[in-house]
Protein backbone atom coordinates (compact mmCIF):
# COMPACT_ATOMS: atom_id res chain seq x y z
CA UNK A 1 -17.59 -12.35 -20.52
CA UNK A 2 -19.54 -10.32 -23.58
CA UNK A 3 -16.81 -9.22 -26.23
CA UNK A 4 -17.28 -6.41 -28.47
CA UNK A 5 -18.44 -8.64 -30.59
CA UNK A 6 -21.65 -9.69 -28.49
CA UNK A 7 -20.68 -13.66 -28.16
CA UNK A 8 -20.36 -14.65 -24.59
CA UNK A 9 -17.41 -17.09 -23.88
CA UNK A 10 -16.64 -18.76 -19.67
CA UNK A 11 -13.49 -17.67 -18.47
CA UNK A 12 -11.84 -20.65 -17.25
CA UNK A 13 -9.01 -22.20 -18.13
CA UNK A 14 -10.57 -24.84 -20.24
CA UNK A 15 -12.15 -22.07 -22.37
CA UNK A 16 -8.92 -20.24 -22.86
CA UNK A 17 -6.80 -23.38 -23.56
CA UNK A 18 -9.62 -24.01 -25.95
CA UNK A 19 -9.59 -20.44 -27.62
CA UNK A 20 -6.01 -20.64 -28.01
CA UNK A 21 -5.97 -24.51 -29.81
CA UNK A 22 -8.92 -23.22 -32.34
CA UNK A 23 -6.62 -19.82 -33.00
CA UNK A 24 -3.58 -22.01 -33.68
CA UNK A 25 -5.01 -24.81 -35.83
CA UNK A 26 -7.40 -22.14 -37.53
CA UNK A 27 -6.48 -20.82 -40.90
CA UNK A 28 -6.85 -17.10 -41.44
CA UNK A 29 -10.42 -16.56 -42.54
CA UNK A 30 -11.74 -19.55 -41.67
CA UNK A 31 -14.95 -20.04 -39.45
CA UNK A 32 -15.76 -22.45 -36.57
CA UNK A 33 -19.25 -23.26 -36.67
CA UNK A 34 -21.56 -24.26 -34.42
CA UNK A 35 -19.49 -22.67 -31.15
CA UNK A 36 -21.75 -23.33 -28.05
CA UNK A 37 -21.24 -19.68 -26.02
CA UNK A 38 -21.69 -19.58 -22.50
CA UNK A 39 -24.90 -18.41 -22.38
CA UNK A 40 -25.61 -21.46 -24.33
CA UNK A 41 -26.24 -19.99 -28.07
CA UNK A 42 -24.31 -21.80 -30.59
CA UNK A 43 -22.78 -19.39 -33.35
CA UNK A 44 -20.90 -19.78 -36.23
CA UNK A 45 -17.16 -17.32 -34.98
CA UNK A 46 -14.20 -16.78 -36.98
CA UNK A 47 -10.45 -16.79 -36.00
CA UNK A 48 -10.70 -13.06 -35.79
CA UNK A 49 -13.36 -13.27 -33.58
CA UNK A 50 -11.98 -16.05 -31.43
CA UNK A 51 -8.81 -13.57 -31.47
CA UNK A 52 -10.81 -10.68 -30.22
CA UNK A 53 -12.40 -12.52 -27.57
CA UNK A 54 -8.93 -13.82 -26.15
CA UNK A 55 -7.43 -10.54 -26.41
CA UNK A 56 -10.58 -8.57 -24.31
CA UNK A 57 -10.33 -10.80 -22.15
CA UNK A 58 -6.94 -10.32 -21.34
CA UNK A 59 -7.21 -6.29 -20.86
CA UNK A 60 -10.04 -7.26 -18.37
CA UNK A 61 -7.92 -9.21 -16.49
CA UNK A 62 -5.01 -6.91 -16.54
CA UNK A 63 -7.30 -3.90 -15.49
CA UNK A 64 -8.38 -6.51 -12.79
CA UNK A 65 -5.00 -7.14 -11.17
CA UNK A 66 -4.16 -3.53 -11.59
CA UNK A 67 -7.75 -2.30 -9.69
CA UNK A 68 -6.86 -5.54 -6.73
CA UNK A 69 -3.32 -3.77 -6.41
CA UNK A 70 -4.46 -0.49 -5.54
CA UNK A 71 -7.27 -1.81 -3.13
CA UNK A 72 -5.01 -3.71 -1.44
CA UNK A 73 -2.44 -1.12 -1.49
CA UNK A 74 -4.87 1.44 -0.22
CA UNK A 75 -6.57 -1.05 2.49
CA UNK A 76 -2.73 -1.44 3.44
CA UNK A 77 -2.59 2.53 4.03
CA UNK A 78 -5.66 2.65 5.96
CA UNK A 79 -5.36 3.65 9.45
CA UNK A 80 -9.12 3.52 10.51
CA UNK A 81 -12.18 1.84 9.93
CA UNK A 82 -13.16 5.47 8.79
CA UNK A 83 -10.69 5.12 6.19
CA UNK A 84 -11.14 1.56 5.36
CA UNK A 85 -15.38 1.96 4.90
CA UNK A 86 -14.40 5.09 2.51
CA UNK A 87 -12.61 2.89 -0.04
CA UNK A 88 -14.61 2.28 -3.21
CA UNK A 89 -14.55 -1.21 -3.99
């Protein structure tokens, strides 16, 4: 995932868990340096950016679960493969 802020973090758990230790034990202001990104850049990222990053990536996954429900709900309502090959994944 690219954040508004260009750095590209993974999306696993191991990444979030670790996004969410260096945002607690972080003071405000403060910088992390040397970050290795996922596309294997190391930056120097402050708490606000570390902040950003966990909060975009939550609106993408929210807008993820929402687009999955209305697939499903709409491959649900489908009544022929006409209908089914006409939804837009």
């Amino acid at each position: 995932m690219t954040t508004s802020d260009g750095l590209v973090f993974q999306t696993n758990a191991e990444t979030i868990i670790d996004v969410q230790s260096l945002i607690a034990s972080l003071p405000d202001g403060a910088v992390f340096e040397g970050y290795k990104n996922a596309d294997d850049t190391y930056n120097d990222i402050t708490k606000a950016q570390f902040e950003t990053a966990l909060a975009e990536g939550m609106q993408r996954k929210i807008a993820a679960f929402a687009k999955r429900k209305v697939l499903s709900e709409l491959v649900v309502a489908a009544k022929t493969k006409i209908e089914i090959d006409a939804i837009t994944w």
